[in-house]
Protein backbone atom coordinates (compact mmCIF):
# COMPACT_ATOMS: atom_id res chain seq x y z
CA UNK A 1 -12.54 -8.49 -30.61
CA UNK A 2 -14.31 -10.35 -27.87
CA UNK A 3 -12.38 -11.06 -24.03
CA UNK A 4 -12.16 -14.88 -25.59
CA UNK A 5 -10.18 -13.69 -28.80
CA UNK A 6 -8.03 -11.59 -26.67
CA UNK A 7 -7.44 -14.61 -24.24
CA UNK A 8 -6.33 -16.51 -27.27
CA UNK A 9 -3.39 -14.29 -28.22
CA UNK A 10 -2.67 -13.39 -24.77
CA UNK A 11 -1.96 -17.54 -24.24
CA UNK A 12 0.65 -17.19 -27.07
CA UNK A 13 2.00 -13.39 -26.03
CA UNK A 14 1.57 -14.30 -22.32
CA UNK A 15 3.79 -10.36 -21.38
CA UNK A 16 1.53 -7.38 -21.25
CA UNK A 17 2.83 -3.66 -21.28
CA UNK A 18 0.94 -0.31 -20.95
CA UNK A 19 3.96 2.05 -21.25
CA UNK A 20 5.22 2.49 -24.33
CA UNK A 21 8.63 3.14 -23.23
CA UNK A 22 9.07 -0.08 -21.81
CA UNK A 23 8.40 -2.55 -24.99
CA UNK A 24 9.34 -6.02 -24.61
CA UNK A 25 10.11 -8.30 -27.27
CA UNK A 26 6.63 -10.41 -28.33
CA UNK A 27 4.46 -8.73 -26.11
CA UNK A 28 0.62 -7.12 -26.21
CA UNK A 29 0.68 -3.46 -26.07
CA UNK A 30 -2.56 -2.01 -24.36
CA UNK A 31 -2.73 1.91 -26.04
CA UNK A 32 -4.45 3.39 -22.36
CA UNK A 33 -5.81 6.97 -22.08
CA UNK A 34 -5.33 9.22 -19.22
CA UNK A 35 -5.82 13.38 -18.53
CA UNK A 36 -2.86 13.98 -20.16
CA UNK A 37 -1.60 11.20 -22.57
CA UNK A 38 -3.38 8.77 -25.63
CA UNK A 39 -1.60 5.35 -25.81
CA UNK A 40 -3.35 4.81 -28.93
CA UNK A 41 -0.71 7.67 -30.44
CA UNK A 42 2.01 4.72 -30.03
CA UNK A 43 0.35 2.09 -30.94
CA UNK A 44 2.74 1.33 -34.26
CA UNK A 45 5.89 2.63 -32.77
CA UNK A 46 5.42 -0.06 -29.91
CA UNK A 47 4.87 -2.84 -32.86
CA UNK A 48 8.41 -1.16 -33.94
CA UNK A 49 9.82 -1.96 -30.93
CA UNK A 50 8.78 -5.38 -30.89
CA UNK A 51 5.33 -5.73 -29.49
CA UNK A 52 3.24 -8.16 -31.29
CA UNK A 53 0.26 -6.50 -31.10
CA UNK A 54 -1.37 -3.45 -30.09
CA UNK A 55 -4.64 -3.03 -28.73
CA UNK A 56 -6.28 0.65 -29.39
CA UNK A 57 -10.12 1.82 -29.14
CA UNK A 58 -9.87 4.94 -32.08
CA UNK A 59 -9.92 3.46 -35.40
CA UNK A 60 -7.90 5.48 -37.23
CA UNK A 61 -4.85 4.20 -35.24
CA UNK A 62 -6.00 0.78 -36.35
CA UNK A 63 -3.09 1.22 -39.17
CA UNK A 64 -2.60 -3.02 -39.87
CA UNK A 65 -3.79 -6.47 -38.94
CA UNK A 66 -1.50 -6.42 -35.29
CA UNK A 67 -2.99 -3.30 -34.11
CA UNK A 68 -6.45 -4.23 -32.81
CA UNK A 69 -9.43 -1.99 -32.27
CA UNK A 70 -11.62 -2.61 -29.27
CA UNK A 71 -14.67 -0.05 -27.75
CA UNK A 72 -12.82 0.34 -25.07
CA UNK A 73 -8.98 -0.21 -23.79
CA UNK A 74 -8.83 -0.16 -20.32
CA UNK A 75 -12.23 -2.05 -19.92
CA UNK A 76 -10.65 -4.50 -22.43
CA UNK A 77 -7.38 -5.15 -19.93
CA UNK A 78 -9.85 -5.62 -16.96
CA UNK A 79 -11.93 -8.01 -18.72
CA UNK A 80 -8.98 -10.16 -20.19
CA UNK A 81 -7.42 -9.94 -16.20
CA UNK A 82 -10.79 -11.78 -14.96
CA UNK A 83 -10.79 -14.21 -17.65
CA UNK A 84 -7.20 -15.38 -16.74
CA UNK A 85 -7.83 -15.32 -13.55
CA UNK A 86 -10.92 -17.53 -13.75
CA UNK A 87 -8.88 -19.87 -15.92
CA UNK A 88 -6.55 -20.28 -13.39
CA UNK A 89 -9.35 -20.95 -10.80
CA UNK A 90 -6.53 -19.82 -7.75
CA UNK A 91 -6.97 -18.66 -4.38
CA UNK A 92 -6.66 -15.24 -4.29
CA UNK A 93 -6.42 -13.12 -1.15
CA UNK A 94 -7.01 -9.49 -1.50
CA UNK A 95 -5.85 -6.57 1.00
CA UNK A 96 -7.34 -2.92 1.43
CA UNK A 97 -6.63 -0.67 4.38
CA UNK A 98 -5.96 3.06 4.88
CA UNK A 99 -2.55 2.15 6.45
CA UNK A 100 -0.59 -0.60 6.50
CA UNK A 101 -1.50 -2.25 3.25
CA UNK A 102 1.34 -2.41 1.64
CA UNK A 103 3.43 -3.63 4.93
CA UNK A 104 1.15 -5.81 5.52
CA UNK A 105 1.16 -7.41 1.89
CA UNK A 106 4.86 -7.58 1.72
CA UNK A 107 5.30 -9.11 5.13
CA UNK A 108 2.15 -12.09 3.94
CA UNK A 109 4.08 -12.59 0.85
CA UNK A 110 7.09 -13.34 2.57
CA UNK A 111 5.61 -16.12 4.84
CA UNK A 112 3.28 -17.49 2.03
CA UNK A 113 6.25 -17.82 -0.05
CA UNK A 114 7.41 -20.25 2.56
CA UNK A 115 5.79 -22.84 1.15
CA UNK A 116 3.70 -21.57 -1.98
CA UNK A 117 4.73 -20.28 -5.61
CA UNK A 118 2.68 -16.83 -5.02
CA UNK A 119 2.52 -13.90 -7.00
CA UNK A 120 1.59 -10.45 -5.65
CA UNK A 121 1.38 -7.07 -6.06
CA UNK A 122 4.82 -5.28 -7.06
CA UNK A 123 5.10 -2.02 -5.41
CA UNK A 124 2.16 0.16 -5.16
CA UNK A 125 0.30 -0.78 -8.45
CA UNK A 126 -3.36 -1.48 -6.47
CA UNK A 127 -5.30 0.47 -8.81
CA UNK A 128 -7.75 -0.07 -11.61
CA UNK A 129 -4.54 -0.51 -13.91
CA UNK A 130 -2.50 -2.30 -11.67
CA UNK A 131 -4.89 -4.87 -10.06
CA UNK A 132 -5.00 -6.08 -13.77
CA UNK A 133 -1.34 -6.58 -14.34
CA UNK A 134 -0.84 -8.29 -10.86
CA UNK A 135 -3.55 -10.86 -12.11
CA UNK A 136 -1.70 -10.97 -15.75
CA UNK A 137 1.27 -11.92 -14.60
CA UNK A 138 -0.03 -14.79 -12.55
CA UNK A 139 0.58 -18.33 -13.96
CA UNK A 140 -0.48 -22.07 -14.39
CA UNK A 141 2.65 -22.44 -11.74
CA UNK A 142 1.05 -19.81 -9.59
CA UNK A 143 -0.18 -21.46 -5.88
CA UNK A 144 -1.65 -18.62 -4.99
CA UNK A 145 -2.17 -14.64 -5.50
CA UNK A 146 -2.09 -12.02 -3.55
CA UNK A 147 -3.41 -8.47 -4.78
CA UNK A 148 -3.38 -5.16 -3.38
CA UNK A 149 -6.70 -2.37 -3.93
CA UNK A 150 -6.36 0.45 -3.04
CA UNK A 151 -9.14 3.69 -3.74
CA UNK A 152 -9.54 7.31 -2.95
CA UNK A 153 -13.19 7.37 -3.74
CA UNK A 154 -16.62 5.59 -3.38
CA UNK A 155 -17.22 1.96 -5.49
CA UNK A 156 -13.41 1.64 -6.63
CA UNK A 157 -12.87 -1.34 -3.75
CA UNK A 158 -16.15 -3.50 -5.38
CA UNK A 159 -14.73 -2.46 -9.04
CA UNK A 160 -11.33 -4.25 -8.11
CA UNK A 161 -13.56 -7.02 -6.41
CA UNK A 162 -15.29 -7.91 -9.72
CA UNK A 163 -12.22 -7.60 -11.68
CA UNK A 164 -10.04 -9.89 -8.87
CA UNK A 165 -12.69 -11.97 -7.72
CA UNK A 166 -10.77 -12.74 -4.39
CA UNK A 167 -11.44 -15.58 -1.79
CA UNK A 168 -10.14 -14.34 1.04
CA UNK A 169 -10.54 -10.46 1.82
CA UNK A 170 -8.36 -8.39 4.75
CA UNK A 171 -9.08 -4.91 5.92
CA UNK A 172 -5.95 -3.72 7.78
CA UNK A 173 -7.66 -0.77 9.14
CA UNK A 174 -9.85 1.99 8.15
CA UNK A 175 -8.92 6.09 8.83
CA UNK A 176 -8.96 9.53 7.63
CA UNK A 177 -7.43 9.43 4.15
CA UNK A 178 -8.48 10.44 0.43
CA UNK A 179 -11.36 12.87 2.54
CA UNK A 180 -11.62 14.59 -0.62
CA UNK A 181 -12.49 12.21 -2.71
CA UNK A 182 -14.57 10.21 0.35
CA UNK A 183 -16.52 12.69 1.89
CA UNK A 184 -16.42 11.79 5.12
CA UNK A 185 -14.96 8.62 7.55
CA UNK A 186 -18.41 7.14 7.01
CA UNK A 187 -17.28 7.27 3.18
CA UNK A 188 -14.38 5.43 3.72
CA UNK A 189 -15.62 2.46 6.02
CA UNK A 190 -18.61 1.79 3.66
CA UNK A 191 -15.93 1.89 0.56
CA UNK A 192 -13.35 -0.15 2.21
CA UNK A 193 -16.22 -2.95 3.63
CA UNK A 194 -17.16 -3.22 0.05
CA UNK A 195 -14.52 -6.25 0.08
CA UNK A 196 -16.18 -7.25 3.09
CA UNK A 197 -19.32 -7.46 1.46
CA UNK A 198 -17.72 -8.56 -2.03
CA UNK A 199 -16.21 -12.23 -0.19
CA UNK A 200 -19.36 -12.37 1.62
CA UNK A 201 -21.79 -12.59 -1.03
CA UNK A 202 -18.99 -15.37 -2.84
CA UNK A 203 -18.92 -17.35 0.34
CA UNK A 204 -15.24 -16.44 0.81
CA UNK A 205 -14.16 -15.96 3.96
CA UNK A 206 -12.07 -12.09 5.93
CA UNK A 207 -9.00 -12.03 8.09
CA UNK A 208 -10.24 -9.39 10.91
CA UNK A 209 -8.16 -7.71 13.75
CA UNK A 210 -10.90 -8.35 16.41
CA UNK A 211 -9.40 -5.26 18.41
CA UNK A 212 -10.77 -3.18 16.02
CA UNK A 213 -14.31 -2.53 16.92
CA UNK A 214 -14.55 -0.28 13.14
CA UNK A 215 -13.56 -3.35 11.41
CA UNK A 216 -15.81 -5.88 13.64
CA UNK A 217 -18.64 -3.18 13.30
CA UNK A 218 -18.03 -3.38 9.06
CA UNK A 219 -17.67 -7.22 9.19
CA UNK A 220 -21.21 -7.72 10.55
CA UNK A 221 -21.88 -11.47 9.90
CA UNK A 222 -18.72 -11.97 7.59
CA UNK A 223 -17.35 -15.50 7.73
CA UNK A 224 -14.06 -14.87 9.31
CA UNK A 225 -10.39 -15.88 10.45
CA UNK A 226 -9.80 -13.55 13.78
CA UNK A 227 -6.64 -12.54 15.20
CA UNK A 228 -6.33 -9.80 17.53
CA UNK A 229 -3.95 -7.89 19.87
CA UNK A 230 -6.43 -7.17 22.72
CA UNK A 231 -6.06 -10.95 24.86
CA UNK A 232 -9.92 -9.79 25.70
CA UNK A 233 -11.19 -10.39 21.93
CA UNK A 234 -11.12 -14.02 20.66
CA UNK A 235 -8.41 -14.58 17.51
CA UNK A 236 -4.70 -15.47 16.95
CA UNK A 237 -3.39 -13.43 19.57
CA UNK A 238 -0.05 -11.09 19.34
CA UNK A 239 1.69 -8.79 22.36
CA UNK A 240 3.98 -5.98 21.83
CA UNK A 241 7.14 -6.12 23.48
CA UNK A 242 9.05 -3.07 22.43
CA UNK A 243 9.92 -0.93 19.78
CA UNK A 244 13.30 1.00 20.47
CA UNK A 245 12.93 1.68 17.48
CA UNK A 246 12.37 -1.95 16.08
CA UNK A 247 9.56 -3.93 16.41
CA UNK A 248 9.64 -6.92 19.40
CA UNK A 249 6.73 -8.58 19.82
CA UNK A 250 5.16 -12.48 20.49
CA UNK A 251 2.61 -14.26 18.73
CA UNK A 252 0.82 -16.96 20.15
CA UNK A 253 0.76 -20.14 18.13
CA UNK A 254 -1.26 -23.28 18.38
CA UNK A 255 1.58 -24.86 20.53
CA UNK A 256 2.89 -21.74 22.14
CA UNK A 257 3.99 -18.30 22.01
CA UNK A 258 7.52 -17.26 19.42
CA UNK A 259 9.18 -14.09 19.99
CA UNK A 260 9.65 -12.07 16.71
CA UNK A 261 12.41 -9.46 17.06
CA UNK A 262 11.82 -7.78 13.64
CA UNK A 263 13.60 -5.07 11.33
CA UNK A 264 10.08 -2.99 11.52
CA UNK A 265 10.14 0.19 12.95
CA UNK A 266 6.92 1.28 15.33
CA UNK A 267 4.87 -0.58 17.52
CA UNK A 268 1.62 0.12 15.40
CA UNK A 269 3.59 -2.78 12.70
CA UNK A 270 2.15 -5.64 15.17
CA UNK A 271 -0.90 -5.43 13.38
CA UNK A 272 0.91 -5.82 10.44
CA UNK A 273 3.11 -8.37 11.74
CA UNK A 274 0.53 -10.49 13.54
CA UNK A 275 -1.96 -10.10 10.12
CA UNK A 276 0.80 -11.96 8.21
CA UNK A 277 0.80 -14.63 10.96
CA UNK A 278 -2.70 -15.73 11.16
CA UNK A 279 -2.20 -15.70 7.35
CA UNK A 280 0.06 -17.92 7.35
CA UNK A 281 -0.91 -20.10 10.51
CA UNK A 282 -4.16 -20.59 8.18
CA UNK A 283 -2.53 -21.52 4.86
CA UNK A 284 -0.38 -24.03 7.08
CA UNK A 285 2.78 -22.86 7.03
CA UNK A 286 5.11 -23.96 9.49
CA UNK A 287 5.77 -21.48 12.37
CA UNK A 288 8.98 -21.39 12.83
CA UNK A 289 8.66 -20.29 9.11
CA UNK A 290 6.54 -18.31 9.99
CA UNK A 291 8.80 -16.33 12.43
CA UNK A 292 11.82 -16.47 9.89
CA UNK A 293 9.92 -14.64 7.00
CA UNK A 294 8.53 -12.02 9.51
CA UNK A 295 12.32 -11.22 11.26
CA UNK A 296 14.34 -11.41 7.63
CA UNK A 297 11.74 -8.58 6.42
CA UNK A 298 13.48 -4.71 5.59
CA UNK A 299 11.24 -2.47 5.07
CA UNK A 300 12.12 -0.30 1.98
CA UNK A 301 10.62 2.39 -0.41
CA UNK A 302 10.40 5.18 2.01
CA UNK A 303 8.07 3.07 4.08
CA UNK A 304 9.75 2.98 7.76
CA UNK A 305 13.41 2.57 6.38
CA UNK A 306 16.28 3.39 9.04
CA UNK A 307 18.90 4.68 7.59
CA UNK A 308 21.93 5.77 9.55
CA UNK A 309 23.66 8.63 7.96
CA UNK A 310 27.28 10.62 8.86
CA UNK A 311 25.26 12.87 11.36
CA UNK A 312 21.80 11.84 11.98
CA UNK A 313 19.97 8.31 12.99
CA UNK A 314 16.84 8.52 10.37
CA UNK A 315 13.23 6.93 10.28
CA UNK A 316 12.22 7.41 6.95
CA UNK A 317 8.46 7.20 6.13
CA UNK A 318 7.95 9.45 3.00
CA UNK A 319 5.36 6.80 0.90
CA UNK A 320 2.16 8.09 2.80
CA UNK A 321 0.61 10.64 5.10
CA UNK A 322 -2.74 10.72 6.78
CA UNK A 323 -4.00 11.89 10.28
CA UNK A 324 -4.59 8.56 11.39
CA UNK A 325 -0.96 7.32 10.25
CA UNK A 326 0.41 10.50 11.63
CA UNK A 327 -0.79 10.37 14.67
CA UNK A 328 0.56 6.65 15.39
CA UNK A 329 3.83 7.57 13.69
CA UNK A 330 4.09 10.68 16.12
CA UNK A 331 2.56 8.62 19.41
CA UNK A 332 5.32 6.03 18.69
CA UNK A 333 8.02 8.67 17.64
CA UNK A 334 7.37 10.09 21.29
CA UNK A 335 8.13 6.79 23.06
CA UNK A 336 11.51 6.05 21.43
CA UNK A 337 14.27 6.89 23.59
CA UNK A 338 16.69 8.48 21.27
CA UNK A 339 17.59 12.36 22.16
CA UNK A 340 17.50 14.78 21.03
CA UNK A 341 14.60 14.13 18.94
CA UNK A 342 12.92 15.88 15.80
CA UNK A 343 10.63 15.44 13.22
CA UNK A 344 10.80 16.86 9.30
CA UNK A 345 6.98 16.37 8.33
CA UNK A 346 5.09 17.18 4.71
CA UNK A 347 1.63 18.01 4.32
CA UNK A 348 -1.05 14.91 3.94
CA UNK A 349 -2.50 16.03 0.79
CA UNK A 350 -6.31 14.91 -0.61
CA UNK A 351 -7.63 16.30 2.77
CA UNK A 352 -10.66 18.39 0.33
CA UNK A 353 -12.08 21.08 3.39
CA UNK A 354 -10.28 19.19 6.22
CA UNK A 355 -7.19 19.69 5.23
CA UNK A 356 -6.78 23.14 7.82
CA UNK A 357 -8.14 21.40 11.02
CA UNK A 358 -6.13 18.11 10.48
CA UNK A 359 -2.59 19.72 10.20
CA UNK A 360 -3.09 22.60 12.73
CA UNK A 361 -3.57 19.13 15.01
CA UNK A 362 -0.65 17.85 14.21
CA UNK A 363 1.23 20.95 14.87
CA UNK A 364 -0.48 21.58 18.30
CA UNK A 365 0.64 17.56 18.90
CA UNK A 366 4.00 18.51 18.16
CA UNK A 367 4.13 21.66 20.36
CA UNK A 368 2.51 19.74 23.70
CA UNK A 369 5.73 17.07 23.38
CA UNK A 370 8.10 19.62 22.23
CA UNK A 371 10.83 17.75 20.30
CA UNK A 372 14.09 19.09 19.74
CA UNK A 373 14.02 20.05 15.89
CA UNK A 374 10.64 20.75 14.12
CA UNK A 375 10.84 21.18 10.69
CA UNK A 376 7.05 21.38 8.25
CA UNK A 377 7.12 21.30 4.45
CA UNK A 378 4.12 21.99 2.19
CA UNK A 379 1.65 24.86 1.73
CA UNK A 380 -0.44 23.08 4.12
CA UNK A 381 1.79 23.43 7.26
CA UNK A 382 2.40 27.03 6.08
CA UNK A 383 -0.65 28.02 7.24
CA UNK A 384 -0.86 27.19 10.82
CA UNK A 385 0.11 28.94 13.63
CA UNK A 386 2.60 27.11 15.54
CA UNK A 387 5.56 27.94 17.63
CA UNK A 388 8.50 30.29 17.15
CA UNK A 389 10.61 27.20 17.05
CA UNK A 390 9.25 25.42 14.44
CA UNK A 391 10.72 25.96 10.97
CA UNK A 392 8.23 25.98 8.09
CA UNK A 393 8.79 25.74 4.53
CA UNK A 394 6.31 26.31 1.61
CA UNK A 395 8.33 24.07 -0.59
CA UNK A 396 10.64 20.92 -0.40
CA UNK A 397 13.36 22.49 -2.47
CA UNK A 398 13.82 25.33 0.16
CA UNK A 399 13.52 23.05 2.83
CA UNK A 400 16.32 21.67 1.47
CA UNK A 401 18.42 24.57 0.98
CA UNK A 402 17.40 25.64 4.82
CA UNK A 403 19.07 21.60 5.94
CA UNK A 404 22.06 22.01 3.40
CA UNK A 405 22.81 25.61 5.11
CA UNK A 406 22.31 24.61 9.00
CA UNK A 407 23.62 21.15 9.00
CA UNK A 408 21.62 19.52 11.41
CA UNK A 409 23.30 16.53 12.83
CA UNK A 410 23.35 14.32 16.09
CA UNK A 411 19.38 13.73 15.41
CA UNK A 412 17.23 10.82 15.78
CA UNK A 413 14.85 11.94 12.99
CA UNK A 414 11.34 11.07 11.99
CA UNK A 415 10.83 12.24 8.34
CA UNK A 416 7.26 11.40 6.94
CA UNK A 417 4.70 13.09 4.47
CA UNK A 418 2.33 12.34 1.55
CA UNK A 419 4.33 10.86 -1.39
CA UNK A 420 3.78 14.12 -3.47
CA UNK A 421 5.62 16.28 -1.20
CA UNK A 422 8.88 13.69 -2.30
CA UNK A 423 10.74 14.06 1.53
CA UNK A 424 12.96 11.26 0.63
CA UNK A 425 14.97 13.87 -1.68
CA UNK A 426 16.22 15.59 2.12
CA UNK A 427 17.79 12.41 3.18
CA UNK A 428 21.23 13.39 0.79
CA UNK A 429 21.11 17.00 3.21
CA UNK A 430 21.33 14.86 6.38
């Protein structure tokens, strides 16, 4: 069946679903592969369940005239995602980073929304699979889009590119994450600048943090929107204020500067913040607006929550670990004057042969400020030498048991780590 055919009962079954758990009534069932699962294996039971059809790439699965056989499945979804979105002929803005993408997506969705009917990415679904979706679900009522990539190794950025096709491009910022899959920094800025290059070569145009010589280095001769939070660099300008622990800041408008007092935690969220606000000082939306969407944000989903419990204040930032992001997270952690302090950390996994160096740093970081209550989870942290003081934990389970036992309480508590290590289950033991 051809991406035109598929179009044609995609316009009439406009509801796509990859899980077969999670049928709805009249939809198009795409049978995916992965390591350990073959969606073509419930291709009829999702017809059962109501799909209306089924679309499989092993032909023996291909059991009656609603369960369509194509070469390839996932290639199949991709293709029918750039169709659509060519129908719709949208802008589309697309956002990468190695921190602060998601943030920074939420916070431009909530200005945009301010004045368009947007879509954008739900959660963290800014892969090869997800990217798809995001443009599936887009409609003829849709203003505008805004997707999400993410990547962990070389060529998956200008993949989601071709698949998206994306007029606008931002870069949030590019660090030490996914080294394992990478190779090196270099390996990161060159796959990251691949939507550089990718709205570039369309005649699209970037949103660039000018205070970021990496990103102005990657840019090159990009056509660009600047903002920036060095007043030396030319852009929309923004000023931290404070962040005890929430975010004040200003942002300088066309007529003047507003004052955001926001419900983000860390000063490094500016960028975030101010990204959002050239955003939507571009797409015309009014700045008072503006400053409402950015101050009624909550963070949520482990990402920079603060959460208040019986005994401890927490800052809760369990989504994502890297050195870059832990280093800001600890720098800012340091200047927040709550005491006594501590930190519950989990090993930043996908590190490949760095992995030793990078958390021995962040252990000798923690040991030169010394807060009150050091607690490391993960294999990872296991290994390096570190203080007396400091309580290490292979495992998150025993961590827990160690909290449930000792009963820390009276803490202002930073609690962050890579998403597999699952930190957010010690918040109920504090």
């Amino acid at each position: 069946m051809t991406t035109e055919e598929l179009y044609q009962l995609f316009t009439s079954h406009p509801s796509i679903s990859t899980d077969s758990r999670n049928i709805k009534e009249g939809c198009i069932f795409f049978a995916l592969k992965g390591d350990n699962f073959n969606g073509n294996q419930f291709a009829a039971n999702s017809i059962e369940k109501g799909a209306a059809y089924a679309i499989v790439d092993e032909t023996k699965y291909a059991t009656n005239s609603r369960i369509i056989y194509v070469e390839n499945v996932l290639e199949s979804l991709q293709q029918l995602a750039r169709f659509h979105r060519q129908k719709l002929n949208l802008p589309i803005l697309a956002i990468t980073g190695t921190n602060g993408k998601t943030t920074t997506k939420e916070l431009t969705a909530a200005v945009l929304s301010k004045k368009f009917k947007i879509v954008f990415t739900q959660g963290n679904l800014n892969n090869h699979i997800g990217v798809p979706l995001t443009l599936l679900s887009m409609t003829a009522e849709t203003e505008l889009g805004i997707v999400e990539m993410g990547a962990n190794h070389p060529g998956e950025i200008a993949t989601l590119c071709e698949i998206t096709l994306p007029n606008f491009g931002l870069i949030t910022n590019v660090g030490k994450a996914h080294l394992e899959g990478f190779g090196s920094f270099d390996g990161v800025k060159k796959t990251k600048a691949e939507l550089y290059r990718f709205v570039e070569r369309t005649g699209g145009k970037i949103f660039i943090n000018q205070a970021n010589a990496h990103l102005k280095e990657m840019a090159g001769e990009t056509s660009n929107i600047p903002y920036t939070t060095d007043k030396n660099e030319p852009g929309f300008q923004g000023e931290l204020i404070e962040s005890n622990p929430f975010m004040v800041c200003k942002v300088k408008f066309p007529k003047g500067w507003l004052y955001l007092k926001t419900k983000l935690i860390g000063g490094y969220n500016l960028e975030n913040a101010l990204a959002a606000a050239t955003i939507g000082n571009f797409f015309g939306i009014d700045p008072l607006k503006i400053k409402e969407a950015l101050e009624s944000y909550v963070p949520a989903n482990n990402r920079s929550q603060f959460i208040e419990s019986n005994s401890n204040k927490l800052q809760l930032d369990a989504y994502n670990a890297n050195p870059s992001s832990m280093q800001v997270a600890l720098d800012t952690f340091q200047h927040i004057n709550n005491t006594p302090k501590g930190v519950i950390l989990g090993d930043m996994l996908e590190l490949g042969t760095t992995s030793a160096k990078e958390h021995q740093k962040v252990v000798d970081r923690l040991a030169s400020f010394g807060p009150d209550f050091v607690l490391l989870v993960g294999p990872e942290f296991a290994k390096c030498q570190m203080p007396d003081s400091f309580q290490s934990f292979r495992t998150t389970e025993e961590a827990k048991t160690y909290l449930e036992n000792t009963k820390p309480s009276g803490y202002y508590l930073l609690i962050k780590g890579s998403r597999g290590m699952k930190l957010e289950s010690l918040v109920e033991k504090l």
